[in-house]
PDB file of N, CA and C in Angstrom:
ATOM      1  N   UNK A   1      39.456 -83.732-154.240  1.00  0.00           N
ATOM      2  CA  UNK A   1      40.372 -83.616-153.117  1.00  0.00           C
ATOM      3  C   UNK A   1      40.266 -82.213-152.544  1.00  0.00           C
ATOM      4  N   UNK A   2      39.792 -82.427-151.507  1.00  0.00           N
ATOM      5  CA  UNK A   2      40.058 -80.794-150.684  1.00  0.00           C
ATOM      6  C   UNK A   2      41.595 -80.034-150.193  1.00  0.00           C
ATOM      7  N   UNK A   3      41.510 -79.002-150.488  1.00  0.00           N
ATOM      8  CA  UNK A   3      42.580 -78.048-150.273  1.00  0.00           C
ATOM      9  C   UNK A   3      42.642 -78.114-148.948  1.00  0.00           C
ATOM     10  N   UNK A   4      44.064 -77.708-148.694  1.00  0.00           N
ATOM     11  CA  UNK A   4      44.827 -77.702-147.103  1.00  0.00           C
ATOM     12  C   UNK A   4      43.998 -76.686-146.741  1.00  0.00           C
ATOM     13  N   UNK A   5      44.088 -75.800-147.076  1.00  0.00           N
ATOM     14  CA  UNK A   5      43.029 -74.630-146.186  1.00  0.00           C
ATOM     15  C   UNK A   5      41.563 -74.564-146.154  1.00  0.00           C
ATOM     16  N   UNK A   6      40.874 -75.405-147.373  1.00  0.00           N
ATOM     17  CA  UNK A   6      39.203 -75.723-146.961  1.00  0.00           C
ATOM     18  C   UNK A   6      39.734 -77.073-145.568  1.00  0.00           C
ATOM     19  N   UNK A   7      40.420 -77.863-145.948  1.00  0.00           N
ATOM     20  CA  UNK A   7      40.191 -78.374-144.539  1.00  0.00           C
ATOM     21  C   UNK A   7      40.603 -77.762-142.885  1.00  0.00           C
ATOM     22  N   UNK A   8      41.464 -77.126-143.296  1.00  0.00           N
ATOM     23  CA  UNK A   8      41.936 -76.265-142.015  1.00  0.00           C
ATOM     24  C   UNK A   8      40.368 -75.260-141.557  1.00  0.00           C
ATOM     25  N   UNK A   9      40.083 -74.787-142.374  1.00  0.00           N
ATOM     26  CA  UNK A   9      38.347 -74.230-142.071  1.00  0.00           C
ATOM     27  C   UNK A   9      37.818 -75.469-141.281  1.00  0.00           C
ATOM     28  N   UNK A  10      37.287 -75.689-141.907  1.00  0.00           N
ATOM     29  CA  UNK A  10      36.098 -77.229-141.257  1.00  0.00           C
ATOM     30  C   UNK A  10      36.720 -77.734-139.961  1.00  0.00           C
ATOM     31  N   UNK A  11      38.456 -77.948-139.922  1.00  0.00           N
ATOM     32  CA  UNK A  11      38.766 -78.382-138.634  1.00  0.00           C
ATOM     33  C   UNK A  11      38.306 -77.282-137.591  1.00  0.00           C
ATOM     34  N   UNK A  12      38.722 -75.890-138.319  1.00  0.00           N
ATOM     35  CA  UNK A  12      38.749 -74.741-136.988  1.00  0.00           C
ATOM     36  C   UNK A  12      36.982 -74.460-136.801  1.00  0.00           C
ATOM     37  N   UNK A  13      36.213 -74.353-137.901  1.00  0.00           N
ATOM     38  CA  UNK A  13      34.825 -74.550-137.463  1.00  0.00           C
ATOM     39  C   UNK A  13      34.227 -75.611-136.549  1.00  0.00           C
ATOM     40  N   UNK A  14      34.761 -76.568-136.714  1.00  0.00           N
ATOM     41  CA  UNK A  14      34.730 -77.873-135.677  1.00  0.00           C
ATOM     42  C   UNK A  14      34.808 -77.606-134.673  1.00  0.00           C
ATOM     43  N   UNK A  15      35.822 -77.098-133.973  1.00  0.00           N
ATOM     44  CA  UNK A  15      36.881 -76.903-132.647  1.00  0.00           C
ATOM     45  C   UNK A  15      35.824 -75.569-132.186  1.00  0.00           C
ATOM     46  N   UNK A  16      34.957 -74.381-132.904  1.00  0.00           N
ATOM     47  CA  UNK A  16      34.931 -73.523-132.386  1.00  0.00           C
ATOM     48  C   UNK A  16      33.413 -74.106-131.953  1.00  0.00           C
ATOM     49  N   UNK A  17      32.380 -75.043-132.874  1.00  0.00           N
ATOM     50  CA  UNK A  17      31.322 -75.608-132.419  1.00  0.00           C
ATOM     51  C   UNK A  17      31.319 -76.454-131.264  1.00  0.00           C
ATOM     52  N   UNK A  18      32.399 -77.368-130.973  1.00  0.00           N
ATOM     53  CA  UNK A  18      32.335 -77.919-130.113  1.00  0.00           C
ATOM     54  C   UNK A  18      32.416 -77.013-128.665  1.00  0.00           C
ATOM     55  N   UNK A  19      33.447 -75.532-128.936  1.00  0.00           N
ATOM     56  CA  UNK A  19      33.597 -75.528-127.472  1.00  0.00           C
ATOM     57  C   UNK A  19      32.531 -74.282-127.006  1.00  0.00           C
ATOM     58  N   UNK A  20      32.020 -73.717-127.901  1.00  0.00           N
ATOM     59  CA  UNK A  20      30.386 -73.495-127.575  1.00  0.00           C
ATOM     60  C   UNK A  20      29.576 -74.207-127.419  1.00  0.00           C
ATOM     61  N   UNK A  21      29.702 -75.260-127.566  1.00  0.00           N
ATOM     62  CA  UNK A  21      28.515 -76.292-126.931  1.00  0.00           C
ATOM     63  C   UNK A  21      28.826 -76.884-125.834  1.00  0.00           C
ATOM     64  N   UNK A  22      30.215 -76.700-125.561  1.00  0.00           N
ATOM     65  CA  UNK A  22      30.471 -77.126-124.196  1.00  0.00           C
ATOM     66  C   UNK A  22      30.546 -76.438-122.999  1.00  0.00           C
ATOM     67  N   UNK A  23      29.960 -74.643-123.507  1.00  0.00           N
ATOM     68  CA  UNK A  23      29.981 -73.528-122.871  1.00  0.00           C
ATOM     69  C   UNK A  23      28.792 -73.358-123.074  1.00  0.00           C
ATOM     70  N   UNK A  24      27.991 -73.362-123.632  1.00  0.00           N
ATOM     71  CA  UNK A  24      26.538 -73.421-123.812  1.00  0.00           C
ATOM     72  C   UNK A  24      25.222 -74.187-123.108  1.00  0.00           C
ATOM     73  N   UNK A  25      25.866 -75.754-123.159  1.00  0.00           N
ATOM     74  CA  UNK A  25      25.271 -76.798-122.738  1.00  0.00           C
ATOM     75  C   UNK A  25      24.990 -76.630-121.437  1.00  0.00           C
ATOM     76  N   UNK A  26      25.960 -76.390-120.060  1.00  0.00           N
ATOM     77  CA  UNK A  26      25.273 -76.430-119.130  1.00  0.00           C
ATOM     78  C   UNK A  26      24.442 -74.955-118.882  1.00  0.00           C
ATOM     79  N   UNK A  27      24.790 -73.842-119.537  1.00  0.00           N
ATOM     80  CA  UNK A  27      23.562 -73.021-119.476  1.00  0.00           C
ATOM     81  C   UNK A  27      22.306 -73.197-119.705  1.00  0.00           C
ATOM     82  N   UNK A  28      22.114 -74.254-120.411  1.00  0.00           N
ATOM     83  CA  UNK A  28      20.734 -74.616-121.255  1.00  0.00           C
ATOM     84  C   UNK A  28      20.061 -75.680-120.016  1.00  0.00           C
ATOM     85  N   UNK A  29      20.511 -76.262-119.404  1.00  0.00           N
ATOM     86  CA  UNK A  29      20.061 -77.350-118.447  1.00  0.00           C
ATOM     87  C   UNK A  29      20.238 -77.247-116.791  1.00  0.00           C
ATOM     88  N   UNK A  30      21.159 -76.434-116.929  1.00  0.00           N
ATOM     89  CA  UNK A  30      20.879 -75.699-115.328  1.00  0.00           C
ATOM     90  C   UNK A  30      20.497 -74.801-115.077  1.00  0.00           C
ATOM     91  N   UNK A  31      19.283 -74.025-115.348  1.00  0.00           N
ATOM     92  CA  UNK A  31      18.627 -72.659-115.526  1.00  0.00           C
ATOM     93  C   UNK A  31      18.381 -72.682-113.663  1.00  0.00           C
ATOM     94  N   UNK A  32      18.025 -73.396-112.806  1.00  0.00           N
ATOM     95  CA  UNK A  32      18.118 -73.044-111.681  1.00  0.00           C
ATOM     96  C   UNK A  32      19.520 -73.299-111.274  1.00  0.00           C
ATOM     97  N   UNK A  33      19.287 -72.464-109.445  1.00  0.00           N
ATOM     98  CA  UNK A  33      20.473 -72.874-108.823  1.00  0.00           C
ATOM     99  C   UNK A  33      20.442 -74.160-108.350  1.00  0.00           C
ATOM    100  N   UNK A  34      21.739 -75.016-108.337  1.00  0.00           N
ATOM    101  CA  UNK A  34      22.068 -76.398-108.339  1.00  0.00           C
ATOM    102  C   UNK A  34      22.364 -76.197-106.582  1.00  0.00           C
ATOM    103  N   UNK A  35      21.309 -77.415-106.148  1.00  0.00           N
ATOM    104  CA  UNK A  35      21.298 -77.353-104.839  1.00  0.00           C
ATOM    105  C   UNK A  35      21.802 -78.479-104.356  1.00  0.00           C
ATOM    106  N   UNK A  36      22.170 -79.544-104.871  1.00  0.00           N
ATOM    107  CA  UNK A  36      22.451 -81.227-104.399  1.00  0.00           C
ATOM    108  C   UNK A  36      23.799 -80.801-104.298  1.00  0.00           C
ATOM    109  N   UNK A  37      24.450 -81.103-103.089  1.00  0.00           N
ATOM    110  CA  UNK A  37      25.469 -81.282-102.639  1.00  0.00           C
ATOM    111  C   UNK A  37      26.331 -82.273-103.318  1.00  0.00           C
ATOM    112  N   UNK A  38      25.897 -83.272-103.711  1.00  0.00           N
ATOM    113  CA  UNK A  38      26.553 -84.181-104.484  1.00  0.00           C
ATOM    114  C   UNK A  38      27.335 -83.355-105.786  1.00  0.00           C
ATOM    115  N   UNK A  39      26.240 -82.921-106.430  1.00  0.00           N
ATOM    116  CA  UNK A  39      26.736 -82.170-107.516  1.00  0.00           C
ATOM    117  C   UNK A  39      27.122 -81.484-108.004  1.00  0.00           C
ATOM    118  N   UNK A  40      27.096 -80.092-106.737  1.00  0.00           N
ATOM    119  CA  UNK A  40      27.921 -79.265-106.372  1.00  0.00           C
ATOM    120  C   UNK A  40      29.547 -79.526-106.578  1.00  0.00           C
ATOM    121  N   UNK A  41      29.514 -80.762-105.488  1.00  0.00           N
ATOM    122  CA  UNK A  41      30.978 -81.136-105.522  1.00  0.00           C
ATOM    123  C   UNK A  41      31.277 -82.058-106.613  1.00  0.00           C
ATOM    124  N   UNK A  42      30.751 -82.572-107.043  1.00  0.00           N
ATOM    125  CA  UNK A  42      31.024 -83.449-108.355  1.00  0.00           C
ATOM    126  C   UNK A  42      31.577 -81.625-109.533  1.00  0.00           C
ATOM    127  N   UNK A  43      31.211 -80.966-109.638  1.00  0.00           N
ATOM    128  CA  UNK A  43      31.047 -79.921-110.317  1.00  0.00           C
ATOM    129  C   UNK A  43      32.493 -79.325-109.968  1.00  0.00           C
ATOM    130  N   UNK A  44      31.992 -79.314-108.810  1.00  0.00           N
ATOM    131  CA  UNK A  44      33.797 -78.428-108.279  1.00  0.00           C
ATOM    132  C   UNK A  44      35.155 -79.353-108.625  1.00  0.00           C
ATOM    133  N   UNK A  45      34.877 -80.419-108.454  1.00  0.00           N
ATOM    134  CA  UNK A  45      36.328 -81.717-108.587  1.00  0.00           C
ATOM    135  C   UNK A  45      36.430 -81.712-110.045  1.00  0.00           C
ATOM    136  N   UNK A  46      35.657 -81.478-110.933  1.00  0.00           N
ATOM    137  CA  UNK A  46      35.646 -82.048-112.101  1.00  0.00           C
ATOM    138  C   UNK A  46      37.107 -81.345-112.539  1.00  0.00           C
ATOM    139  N   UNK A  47      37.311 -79.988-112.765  1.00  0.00           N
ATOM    140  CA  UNK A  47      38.519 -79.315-113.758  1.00  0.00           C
ATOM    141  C   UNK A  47      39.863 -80.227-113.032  1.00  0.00           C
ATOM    142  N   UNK A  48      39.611 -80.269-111.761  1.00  0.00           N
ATOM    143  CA  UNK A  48      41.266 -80.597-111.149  1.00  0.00           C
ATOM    144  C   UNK A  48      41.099 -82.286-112.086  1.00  0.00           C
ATOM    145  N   UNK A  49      40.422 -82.907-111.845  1.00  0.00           N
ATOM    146  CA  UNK A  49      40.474 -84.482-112.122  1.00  0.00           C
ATOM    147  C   UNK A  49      40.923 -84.337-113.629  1.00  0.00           C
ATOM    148  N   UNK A  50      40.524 -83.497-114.922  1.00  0.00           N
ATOM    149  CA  UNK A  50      39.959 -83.003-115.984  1.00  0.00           C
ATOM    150  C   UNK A  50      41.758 -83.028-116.055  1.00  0.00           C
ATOM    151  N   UNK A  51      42.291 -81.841-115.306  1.00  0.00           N
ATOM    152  CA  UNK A  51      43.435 -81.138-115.190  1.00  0.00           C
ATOM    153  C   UNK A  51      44.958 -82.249-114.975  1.00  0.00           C
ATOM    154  N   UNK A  52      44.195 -83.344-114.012  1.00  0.00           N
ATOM    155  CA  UNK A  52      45.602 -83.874-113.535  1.00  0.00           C
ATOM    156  C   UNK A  52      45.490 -85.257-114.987  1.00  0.00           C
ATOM    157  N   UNK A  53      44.224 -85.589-115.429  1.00  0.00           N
ATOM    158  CA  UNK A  53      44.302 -87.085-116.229  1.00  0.00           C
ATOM    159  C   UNK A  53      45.152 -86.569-117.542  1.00  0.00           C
ATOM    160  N   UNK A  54      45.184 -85.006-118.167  1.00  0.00           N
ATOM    161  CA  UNK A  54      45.733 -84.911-118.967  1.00  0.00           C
ATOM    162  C   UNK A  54      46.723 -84.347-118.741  1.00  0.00           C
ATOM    163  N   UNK A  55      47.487 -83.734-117.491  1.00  0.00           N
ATOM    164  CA  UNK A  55      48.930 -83.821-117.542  1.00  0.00           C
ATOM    165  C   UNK A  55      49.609 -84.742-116.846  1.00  0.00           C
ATOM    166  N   UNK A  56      49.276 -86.077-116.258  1.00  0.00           N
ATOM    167  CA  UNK A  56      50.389 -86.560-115.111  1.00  0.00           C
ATOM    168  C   UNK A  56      50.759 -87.939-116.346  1.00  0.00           C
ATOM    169  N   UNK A  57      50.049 -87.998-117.592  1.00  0.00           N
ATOM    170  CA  UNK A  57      51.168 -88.890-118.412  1.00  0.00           C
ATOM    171  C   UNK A  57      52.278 -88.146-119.155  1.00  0.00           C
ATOM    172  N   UNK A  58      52.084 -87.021-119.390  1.00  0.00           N
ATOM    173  CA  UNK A  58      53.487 -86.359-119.743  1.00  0.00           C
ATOM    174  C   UNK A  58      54.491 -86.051-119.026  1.00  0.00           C
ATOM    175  N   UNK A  59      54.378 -85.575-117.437  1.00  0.00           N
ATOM    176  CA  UNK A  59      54.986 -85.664-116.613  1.00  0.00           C
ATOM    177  C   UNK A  59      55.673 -86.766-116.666  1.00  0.00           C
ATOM    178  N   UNK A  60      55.636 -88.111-116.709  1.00  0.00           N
ATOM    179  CA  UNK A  60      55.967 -89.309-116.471  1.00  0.00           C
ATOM    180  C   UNK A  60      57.123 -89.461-118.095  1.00  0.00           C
ATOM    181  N   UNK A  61      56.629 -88.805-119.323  1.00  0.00           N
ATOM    182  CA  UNK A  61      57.341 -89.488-120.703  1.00  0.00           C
ATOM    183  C   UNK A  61      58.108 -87.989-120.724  1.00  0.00           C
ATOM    184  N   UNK A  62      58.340 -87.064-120.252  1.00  0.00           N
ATOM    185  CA  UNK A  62      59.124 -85.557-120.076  1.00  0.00           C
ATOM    186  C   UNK A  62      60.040 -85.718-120.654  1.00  0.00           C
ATOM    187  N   UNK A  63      61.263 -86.570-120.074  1.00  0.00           N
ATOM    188  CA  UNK A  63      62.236 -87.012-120.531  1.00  0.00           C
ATOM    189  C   UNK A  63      62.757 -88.447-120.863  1.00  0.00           C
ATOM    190  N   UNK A  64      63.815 -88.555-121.317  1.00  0.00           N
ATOM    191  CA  UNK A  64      64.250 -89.854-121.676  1.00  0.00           C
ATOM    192  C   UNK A  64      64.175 -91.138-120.818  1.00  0.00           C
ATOM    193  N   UNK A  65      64.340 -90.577-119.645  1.00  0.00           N
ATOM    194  CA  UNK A  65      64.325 -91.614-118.808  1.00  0.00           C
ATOM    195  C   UNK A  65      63.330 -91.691-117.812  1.00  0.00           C
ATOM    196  N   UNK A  66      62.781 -92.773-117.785  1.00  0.00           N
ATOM    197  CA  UNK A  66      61.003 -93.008-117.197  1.00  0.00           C
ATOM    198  C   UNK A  66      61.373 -92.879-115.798  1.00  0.00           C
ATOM    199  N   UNK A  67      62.231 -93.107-115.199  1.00  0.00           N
ATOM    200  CA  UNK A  67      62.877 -93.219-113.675  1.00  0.00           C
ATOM    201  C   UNK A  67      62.928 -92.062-112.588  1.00  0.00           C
ATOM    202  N   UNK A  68      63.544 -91.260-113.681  1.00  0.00           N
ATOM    203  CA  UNK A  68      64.193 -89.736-113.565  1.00  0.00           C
ATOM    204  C   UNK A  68      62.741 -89.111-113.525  1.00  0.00           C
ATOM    205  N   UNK A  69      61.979 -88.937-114.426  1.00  0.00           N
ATOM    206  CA  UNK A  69      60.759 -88.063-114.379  1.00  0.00           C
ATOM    207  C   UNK A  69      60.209 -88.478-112.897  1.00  0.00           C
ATOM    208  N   UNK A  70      59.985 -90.468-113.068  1.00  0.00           N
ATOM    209  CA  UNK A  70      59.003 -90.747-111.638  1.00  0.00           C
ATOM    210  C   UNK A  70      59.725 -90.306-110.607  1.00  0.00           C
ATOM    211  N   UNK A  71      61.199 -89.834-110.346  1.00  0.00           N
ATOM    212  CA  UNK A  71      61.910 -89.757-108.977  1.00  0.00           C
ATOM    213  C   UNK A  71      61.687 -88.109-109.116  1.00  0.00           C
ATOM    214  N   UNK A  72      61.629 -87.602-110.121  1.00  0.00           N
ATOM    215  CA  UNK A  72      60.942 -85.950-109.676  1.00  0.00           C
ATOM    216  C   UNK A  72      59.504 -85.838-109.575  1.00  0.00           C
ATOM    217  N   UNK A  73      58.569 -86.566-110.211  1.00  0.00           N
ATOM    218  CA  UNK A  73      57.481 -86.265-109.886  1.00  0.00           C
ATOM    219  C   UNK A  73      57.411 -86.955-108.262  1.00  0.00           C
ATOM    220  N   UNK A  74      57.880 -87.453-108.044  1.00  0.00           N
ATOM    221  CA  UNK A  74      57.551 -88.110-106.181  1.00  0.00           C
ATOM    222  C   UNK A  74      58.546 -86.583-105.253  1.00  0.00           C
ATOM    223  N   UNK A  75      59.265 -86.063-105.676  1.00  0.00           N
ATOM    224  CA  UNK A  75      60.352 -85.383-105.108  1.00  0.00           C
ATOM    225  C   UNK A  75      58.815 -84.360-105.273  1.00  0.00           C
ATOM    226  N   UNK A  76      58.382 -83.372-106.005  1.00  0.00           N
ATOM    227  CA  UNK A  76      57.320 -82.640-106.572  1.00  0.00           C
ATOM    228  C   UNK A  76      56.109 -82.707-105.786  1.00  0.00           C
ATOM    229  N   UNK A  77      55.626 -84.662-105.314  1.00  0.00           N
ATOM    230  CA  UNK A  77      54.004 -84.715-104.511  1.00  0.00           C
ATOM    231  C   UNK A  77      54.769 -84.540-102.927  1.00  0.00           C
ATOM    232  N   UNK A  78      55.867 -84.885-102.627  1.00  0.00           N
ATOM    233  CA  UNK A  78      56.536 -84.856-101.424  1.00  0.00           C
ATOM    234  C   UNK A  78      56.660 -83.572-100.930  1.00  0.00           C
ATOM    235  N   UNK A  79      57.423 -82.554-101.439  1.00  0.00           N
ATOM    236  CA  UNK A  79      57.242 -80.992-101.564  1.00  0.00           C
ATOM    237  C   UNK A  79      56.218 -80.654-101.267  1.00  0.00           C
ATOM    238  N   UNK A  80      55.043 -80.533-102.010  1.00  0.00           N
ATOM    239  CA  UNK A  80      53.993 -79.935-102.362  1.00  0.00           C
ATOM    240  C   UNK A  80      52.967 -80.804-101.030  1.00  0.00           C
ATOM    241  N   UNK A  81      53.037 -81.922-100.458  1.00  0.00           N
ATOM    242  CA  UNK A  81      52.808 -81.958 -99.739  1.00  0.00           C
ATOM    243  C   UNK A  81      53.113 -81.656 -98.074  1.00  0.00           C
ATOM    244  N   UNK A  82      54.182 -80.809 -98.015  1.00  0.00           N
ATOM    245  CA  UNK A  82      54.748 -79.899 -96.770  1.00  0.00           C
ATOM    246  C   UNK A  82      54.412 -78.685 -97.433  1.00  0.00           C
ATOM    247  N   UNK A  83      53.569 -78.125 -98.585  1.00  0.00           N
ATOM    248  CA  UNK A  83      52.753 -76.608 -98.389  1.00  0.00           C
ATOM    249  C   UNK A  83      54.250 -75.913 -99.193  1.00  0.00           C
ATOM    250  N   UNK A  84      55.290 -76.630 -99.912  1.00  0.00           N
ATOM    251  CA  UNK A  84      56.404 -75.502-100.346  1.00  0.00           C
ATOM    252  C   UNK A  84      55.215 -74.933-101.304  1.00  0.00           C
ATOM    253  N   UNK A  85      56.093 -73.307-101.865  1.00  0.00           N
ATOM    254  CA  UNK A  85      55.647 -72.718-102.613  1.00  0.00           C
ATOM    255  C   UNK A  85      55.896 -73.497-104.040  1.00  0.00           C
ATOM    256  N   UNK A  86      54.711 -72.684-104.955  1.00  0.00           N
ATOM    257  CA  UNK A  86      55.002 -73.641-106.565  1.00  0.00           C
ATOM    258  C   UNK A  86      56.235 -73.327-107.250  1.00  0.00           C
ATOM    259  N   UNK A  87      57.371 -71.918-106.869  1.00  0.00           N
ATOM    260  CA  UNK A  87      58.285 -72.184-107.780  1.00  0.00           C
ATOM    261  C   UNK A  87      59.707 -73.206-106.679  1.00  0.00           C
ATOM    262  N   UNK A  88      59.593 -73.344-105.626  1.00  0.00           N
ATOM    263  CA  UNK A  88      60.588 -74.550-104.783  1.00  0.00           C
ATOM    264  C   UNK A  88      59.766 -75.610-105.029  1.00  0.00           C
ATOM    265  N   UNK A  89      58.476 -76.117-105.418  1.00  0.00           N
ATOM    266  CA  UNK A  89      58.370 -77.623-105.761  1.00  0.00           C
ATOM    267  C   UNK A  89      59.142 -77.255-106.950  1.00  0.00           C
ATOM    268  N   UNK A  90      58.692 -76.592-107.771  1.00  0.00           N
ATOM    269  CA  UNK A  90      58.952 -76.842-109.586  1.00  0.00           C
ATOM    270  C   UNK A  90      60.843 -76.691-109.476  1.00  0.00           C
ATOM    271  N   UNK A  91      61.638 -76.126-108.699  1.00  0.00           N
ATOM    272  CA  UNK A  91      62.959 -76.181-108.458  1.00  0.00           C
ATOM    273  C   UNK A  91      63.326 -77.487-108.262  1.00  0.00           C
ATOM    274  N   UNK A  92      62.706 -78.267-107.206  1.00  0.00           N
ATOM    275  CA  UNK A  92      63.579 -79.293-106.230  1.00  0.00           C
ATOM    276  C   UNK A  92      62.956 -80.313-107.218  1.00  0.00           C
ATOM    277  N   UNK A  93      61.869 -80.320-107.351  1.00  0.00           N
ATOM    278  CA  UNK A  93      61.396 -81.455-109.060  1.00  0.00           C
ATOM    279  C   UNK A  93      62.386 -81.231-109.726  1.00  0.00           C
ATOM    280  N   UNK A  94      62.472 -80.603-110.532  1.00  0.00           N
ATOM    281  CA  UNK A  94      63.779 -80.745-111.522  1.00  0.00           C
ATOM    282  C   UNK A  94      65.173 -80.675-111.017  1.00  0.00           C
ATOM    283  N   UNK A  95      65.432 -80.497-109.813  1.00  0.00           N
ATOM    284  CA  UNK A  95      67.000 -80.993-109.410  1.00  0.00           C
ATOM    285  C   UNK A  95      67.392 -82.338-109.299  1.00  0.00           C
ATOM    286  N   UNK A  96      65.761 -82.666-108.685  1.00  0.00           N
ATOM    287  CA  UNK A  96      66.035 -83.842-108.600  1.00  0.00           C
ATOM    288  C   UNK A  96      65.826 -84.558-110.103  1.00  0.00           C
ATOM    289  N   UNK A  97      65.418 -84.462-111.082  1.00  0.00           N
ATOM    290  CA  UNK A  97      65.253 -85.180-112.397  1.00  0.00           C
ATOM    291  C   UNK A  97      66.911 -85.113-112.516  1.00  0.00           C
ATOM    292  N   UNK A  98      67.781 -83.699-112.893  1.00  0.00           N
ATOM    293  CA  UNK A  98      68.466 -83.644-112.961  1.00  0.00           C
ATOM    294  C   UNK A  98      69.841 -84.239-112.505  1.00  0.00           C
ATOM    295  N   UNK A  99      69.935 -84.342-110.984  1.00  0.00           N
ATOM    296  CA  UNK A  99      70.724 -85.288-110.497  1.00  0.00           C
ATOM    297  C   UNK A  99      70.574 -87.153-110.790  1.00  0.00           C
ATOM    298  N   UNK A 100      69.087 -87.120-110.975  1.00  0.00           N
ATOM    299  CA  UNK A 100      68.303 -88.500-111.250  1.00  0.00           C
ATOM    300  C   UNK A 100      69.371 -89.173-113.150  1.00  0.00           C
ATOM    301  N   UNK A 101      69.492 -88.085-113.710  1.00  0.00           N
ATOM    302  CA  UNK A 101      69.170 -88.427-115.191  1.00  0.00           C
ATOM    303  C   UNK A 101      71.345 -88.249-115.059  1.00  0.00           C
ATOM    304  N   UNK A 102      72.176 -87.481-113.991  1.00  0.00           N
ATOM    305  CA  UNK A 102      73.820 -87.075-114.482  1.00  0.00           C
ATOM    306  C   UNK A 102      74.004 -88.554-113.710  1.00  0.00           C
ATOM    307  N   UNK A 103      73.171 -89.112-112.592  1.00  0.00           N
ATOM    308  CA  UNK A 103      73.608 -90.492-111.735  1.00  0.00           C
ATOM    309  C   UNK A 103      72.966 -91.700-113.120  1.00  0.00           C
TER     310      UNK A 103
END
């Protein structure tokens, strides 16, 4: 049986191989400059897509009530789509959860 801390090694050796190879990898295969427009932008979209698939299900389970989160996250794309700044979306999002979750 392995000890809590030989496995805590092997996990953190794990975690540190993988994310050098994921910092590594495209150095090794794109040695020129990337000229396809396609891939350019495939390249550029990737972190936001990357960014929103792993936070917009927590957004949604935040709090207790599934309703309340979806009526601030719509209060939040509504905002943010008239250009407010990020701390009046992140305000009027949670007023509205807030009023969402005392109604």
């Amino acid at each position: 049986m392995m000890s809590k801390l030989a496995h805590m090694f092997i996990l953190l050796f794990a975690m540190a191989g993988i994310t050098y190879l994921i910092r590594m990898l495209p150095l090794v295969f794109f040695r020129k400059k990337i000229k396809s427009k396609y891939i350019k932008s495939l390249l550029f979209y990737i972190p936001y897509a990357v960014l929103s698939a792993m936070t917009f299900p927590f957004i949604l389970y935040s709090t207790d009530n599934f309703y309340a989160a979806l009526i601030g996250t719509i209060v939040a794309l509504i905002a943010a789509a008239f250009r407010l700044s990020l701390i009046i979306v992140a305000v009027l999002s949670c007023a509205a959860v807030f009023i969402a979750v005392i109604l």
